[in-house]
C-alpha atoms as a PDB file:
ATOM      1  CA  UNK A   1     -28.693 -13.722  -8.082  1.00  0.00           C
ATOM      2  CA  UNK A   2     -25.189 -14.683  -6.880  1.00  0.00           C
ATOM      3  CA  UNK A   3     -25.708 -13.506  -3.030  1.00  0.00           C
ATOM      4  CA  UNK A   4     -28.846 -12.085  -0.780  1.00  0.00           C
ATOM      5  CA  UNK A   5     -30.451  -8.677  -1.016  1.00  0.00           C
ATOM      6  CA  UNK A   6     -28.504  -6.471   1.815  1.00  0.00           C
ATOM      7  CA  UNK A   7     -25.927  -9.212   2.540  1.00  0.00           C
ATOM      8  CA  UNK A   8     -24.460  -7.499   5.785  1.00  0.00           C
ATOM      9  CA  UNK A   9     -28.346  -6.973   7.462  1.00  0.00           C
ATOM     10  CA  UNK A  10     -29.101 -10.727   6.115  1.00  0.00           C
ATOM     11  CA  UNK A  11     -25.966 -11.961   8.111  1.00  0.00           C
ATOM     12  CA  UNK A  12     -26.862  -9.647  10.928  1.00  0.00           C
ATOM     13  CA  UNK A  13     -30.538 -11.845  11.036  1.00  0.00           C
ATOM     14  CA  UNK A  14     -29.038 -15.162  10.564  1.00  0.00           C
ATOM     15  CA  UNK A  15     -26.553 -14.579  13.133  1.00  0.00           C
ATOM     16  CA  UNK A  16     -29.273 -13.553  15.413  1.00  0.00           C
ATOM     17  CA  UNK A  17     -31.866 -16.102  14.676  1.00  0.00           C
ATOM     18  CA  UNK A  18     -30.047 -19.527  13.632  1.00  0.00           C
ATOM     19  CA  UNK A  19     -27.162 -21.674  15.147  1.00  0.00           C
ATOM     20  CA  UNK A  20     -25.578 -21.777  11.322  1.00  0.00           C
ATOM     21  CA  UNK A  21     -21.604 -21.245  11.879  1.00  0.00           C
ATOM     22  CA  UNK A  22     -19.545 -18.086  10.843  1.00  0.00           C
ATOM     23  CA  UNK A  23     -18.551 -20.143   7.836  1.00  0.00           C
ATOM     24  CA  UNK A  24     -22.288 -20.872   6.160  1.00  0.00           C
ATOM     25  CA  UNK A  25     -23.642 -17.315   6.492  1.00  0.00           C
ATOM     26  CA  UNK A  26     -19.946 -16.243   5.577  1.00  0.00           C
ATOM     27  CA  UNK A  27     -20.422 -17.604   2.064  1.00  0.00           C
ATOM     28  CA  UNK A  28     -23.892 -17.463   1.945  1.00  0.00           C
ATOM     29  CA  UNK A  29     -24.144 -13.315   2.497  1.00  0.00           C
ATOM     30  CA  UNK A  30     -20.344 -13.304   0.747  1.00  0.00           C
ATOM     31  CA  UNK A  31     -18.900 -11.336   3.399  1.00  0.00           C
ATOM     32  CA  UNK A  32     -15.210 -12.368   5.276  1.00  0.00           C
ATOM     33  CA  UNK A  33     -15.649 -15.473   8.112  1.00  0.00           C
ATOM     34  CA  UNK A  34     -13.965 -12.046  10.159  1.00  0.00           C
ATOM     35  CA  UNK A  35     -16.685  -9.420   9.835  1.00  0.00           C
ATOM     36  CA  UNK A  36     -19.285 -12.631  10.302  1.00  0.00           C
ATOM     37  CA  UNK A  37     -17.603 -12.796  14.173  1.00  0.00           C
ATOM     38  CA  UNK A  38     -17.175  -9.134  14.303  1.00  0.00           C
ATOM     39  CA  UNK A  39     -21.328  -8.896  14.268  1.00  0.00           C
ATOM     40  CA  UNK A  40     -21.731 -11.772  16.789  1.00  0.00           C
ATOM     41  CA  UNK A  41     -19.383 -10.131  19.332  1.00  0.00           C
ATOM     42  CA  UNK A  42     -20.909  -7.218  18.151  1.00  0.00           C
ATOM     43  CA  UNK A  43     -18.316  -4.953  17.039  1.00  0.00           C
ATOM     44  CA  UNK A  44     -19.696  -4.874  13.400  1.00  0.00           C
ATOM     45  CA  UNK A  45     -22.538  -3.473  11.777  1.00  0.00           C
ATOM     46  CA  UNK A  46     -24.216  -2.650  15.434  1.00  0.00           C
ATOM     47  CA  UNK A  47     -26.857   0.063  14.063  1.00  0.00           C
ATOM     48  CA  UNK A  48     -27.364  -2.576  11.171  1.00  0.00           C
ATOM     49  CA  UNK A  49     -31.578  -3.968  11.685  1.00  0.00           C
ATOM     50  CA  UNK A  50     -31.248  -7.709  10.326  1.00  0.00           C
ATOM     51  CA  UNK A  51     -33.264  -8.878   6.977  1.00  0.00           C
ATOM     52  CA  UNK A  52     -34.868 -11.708   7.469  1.00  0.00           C
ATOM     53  CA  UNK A  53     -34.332 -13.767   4.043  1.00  0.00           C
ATOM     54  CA  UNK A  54     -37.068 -15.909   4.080  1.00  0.00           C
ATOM     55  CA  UNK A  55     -39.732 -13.198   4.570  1.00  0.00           C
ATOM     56  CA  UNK A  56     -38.102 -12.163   0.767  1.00  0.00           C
ATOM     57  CA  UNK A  57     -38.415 -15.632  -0.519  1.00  0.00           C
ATOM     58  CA  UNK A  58     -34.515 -15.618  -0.623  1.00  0.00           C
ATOM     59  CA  UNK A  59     -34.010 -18.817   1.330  1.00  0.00           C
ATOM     60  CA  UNK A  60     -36.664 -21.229   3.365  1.00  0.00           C
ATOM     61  CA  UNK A  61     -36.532 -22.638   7.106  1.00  0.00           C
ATOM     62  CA  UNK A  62     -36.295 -26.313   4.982  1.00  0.00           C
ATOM     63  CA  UNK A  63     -32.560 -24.858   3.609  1.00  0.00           C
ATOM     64  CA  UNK A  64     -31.405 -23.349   7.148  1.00  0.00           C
ATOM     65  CA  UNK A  65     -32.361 -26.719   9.122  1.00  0.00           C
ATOM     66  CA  UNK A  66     -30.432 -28.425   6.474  1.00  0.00           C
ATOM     67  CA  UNK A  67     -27.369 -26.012   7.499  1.00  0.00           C
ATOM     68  CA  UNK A  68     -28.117 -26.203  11.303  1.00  0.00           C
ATOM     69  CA  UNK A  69     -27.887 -29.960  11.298  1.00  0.00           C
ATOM     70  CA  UNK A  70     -24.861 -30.646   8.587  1.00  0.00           C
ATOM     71  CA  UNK A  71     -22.125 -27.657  10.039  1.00  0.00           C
ATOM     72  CA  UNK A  72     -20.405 -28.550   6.339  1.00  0.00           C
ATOM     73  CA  UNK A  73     -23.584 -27.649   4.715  1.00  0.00           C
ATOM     74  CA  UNK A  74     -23.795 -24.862   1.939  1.00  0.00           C
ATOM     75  CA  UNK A  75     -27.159 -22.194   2.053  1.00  0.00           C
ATOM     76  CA  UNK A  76     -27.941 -21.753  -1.419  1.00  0.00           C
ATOM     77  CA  UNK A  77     -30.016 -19.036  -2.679  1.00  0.00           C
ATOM     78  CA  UNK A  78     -34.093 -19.636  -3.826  1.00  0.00           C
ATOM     79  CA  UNK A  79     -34.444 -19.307  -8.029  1.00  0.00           C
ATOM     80  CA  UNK A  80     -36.004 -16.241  -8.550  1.00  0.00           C
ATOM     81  CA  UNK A  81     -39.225 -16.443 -11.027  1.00  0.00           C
ATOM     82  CA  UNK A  82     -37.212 -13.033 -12.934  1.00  0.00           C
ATOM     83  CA  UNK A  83     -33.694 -13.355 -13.264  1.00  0.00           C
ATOM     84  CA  UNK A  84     -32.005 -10.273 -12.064  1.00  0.00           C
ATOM     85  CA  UNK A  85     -29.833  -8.255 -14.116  1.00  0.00           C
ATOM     86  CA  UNK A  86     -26.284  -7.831 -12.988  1.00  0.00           C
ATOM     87  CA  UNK A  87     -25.186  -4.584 -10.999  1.00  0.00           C
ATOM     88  CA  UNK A  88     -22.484  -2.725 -13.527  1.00  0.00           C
ATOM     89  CA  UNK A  89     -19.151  -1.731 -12.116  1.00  0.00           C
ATOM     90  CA  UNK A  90     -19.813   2.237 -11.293  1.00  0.00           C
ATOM     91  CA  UNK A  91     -18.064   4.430  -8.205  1.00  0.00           C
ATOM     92  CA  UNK A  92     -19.002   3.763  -4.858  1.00  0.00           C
ATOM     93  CA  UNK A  93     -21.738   5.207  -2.799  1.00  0.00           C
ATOM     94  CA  UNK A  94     -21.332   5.905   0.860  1.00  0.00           C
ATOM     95  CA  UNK A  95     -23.852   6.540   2.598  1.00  0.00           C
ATOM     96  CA  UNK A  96     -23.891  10.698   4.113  1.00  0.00           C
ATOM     97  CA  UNK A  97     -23.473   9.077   7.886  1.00  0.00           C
ATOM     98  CA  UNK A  98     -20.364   7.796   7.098  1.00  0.00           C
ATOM     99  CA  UNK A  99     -18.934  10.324   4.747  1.00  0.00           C
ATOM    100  CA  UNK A 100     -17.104  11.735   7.484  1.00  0.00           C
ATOM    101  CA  UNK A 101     -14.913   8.667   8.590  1.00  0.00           C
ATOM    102  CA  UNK A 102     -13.149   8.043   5.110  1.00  0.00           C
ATOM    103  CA  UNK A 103     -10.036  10.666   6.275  1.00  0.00           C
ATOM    104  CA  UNK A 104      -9.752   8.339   9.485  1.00  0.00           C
ATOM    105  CA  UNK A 105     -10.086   5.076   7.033  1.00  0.00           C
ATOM    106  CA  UNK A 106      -7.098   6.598   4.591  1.00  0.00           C
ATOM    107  CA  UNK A 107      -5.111   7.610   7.100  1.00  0.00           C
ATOM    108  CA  UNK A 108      -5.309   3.603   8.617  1.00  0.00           C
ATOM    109  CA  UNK A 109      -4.683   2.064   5.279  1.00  0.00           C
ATOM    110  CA  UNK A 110      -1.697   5.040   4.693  1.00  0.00           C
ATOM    111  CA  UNK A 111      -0.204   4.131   7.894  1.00  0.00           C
ATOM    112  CA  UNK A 112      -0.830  -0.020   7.755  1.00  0.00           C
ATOM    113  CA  UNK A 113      -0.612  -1.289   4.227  1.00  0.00           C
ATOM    114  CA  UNK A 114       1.580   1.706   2.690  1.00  0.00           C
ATOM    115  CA  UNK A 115       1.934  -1.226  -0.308  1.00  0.00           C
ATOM    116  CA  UNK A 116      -1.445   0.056  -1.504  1.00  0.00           C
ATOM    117  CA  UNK A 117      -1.406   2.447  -4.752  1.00  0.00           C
ATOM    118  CA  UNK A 118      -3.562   5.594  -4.324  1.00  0.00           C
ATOM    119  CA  UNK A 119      -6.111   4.444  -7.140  1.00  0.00           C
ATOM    120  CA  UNK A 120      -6.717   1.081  -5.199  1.00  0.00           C
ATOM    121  CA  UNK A 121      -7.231   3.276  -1.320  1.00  0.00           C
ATOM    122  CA  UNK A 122      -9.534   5.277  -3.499  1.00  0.00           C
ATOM    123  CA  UNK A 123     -11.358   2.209  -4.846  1.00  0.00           C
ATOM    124  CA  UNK A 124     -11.916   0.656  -1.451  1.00  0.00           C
ATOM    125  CA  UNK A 125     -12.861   3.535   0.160  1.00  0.00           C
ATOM    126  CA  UNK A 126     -14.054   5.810  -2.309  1.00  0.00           C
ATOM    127  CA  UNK A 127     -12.503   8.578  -2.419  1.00  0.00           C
ATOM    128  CA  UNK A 128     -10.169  11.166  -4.339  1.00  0.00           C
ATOM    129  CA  UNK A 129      -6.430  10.782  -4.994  1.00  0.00           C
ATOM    130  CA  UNK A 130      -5.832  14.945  -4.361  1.00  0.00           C
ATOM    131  CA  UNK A 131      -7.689  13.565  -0.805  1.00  0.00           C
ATOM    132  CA  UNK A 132      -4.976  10.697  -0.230  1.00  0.00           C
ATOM    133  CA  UNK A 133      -1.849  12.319  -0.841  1.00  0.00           C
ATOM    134  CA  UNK A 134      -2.837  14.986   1.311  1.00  0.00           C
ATOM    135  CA  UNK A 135      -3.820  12.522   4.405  1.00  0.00           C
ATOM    136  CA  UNK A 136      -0.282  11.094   2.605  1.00  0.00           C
ATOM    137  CA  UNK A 137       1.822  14.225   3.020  1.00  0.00           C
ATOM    138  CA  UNK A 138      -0.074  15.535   6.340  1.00  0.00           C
ATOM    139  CA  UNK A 139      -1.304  18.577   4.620  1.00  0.00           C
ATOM    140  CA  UNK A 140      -5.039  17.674   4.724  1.00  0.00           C
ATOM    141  CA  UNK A 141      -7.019  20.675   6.108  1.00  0.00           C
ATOM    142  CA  UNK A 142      -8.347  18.721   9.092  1.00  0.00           C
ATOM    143  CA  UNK A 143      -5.540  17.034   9.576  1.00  0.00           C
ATOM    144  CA  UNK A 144      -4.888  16.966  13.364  1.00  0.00           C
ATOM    145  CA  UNK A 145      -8.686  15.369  14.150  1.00  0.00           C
ATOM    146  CA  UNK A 146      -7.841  12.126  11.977  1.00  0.00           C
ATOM    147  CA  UNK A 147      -7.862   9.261  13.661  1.00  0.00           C
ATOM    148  CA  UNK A 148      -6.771   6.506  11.897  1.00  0.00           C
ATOM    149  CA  UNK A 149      -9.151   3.557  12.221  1.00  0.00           C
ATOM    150  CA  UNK A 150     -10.244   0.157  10.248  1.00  0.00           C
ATOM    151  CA  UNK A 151     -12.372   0.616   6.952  1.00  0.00           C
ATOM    152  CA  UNK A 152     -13.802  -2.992   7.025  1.00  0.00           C
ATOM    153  CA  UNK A 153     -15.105  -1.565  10.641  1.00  0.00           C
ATOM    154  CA  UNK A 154     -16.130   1.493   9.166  1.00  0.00           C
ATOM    155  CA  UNK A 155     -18.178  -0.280   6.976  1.00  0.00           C
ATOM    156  CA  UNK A 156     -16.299   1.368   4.332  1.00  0.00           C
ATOM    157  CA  UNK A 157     -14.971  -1.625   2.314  1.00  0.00           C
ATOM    158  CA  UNK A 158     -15.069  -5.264   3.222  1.00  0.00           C
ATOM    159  CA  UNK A 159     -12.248  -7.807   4.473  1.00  0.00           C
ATOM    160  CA  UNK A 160     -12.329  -9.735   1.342  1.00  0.00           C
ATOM    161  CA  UNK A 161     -11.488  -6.540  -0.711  1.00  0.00           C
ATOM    162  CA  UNK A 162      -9.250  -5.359   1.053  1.00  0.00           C
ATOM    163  CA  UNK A 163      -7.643  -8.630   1.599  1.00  0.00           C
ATOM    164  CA  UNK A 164      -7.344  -8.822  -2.192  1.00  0.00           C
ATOM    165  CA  UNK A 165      -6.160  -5.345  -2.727  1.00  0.00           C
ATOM    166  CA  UNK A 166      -3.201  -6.104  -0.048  1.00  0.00           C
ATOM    167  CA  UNK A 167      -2.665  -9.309  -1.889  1.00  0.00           C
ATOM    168  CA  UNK A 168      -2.673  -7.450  -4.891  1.00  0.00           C
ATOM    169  CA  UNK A 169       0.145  -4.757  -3.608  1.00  0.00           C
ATOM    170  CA  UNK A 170       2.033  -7.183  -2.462  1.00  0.00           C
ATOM    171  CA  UNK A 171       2.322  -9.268  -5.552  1.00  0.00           C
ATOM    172  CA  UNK A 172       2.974  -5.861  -7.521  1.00  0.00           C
ATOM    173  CA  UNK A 173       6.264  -5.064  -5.296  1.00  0.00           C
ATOM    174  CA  UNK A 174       7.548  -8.549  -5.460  1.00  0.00           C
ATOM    175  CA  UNK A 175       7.686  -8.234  -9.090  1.00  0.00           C
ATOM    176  CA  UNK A 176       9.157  -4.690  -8.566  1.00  0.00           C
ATOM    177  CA  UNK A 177      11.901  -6.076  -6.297  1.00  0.00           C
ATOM    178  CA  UNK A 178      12.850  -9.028  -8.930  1.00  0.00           C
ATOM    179  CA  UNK A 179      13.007  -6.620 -12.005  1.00  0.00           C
ATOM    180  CA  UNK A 180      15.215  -4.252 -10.019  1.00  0.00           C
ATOM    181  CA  UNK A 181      17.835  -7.010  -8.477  1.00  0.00           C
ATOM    182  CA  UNK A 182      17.537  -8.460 -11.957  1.00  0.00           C
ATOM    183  CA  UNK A 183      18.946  -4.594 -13.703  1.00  0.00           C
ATOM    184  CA  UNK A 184      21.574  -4.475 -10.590  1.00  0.00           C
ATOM    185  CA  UNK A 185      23.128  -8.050 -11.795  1.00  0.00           C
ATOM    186  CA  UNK A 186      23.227  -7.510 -15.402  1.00  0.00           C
ATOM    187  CA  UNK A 187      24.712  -3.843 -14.643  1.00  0.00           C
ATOM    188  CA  UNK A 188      27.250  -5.627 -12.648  1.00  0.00           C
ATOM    189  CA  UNK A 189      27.797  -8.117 -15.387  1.00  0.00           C
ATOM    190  CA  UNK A 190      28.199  -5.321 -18.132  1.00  0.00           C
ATOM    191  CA  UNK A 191      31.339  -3.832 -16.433  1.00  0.00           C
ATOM    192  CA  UNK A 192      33.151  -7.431 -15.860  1.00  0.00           C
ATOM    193  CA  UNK A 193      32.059  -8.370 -19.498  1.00  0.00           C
ATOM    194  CA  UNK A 194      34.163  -5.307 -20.933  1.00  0.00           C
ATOM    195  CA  UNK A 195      37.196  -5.765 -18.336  1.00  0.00           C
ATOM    196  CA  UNK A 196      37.175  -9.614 -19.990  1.00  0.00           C
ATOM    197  CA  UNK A 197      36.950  -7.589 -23.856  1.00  0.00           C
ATOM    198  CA  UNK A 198      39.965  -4.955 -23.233  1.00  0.00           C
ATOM    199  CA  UNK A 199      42.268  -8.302 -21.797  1.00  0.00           C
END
């Protein structure tokens, strides 16, 4: 096991119930230092009840005062007995309460990262492309009650993914840009290349 049972309700705990810094419980619960701040000012994961990992065996008292008292520390997770098997890659589930905020969440990452490919909005939110282009194109049937608003503070997607999947956008249109600059200068070398031939 890489990272606690219910990361975001473990974080929601230690943040409540330890002095460890944004950073530990950060990489302990794998979640961005951002959303770790966003719970203690309480902007994130508010109807979230915290797990308390050491009634689960996941981590003992001895391992948090180790954190408390050395702020470079690192939590590190109990051996389980049973190793667990690995979660498969598979689509998304959202839970039914917050079904209704993905047209607000597309419509944020339309309007603020407009880098993003459709498949990779639909991976972070999960959703459907026909969905997207139509928040895209302002055709969308309930169009005029969008609001566009954060996904990370939906609870949608997290910062680290979509972090990576603006990182990733970004990295694709760079690479875009230097192919096309590179097929303007040899066109314009083509032309100059024959003037040089008929001379």
């Amino acid at each position: 096991m890489t990272q606690p049972l219910m990361p975001m309700a473990t974080a929601v705990w230690l943040v409540d119930n330890t002095s460890l810094t944004f950073r530990q419980i950060a990489e302990f619960c794998q979640l961005h230092e951002l959303e770790v701040q966003g719970i203690a000012d309480g902007t994130v994961g508010t109807n979230i009840v915290g797990q308390d990992p050491t009634a689960s065996g996941q981590l003992t008292w001895d391992e948090i005062n180790r954190c408390q008292k050395d702020a470079k520390g690192v939590l590190s997770l109990s051996e389980d007995a049973v190793k667990a098997m690995p979660r498969t890659k598979g689509p998304r589930y959202t839970p039914v309460s917050k079904r209704q905020d993905k047209p607000d969440a597309i419509a944020w990452l339309v309007r603020n990262h407009p880098e993003l490919s459709d498949l990779q909005i639909s991976r972070l939110v999960g959703t459907t492309k026909p969905t997207i282009q139509a928040i895209r194109s302002r055709s969308h049937w309930n169009i005029s009650n969008i609001k566009p608003q954060d996904p990370v503070g939906l609870g949608l997607c997290r910062q680290i993914e979509l972090d990576d999947a603006v990182r990733t956008a970004a990295e694709r249109k760079r690479k875009q840009e230097e192919k096309t600059s590179e097929a303007e200068d040899n066109a314009g070398e083509q032309p100059a290349a024959e003037a040089t031939k008929a001379d």
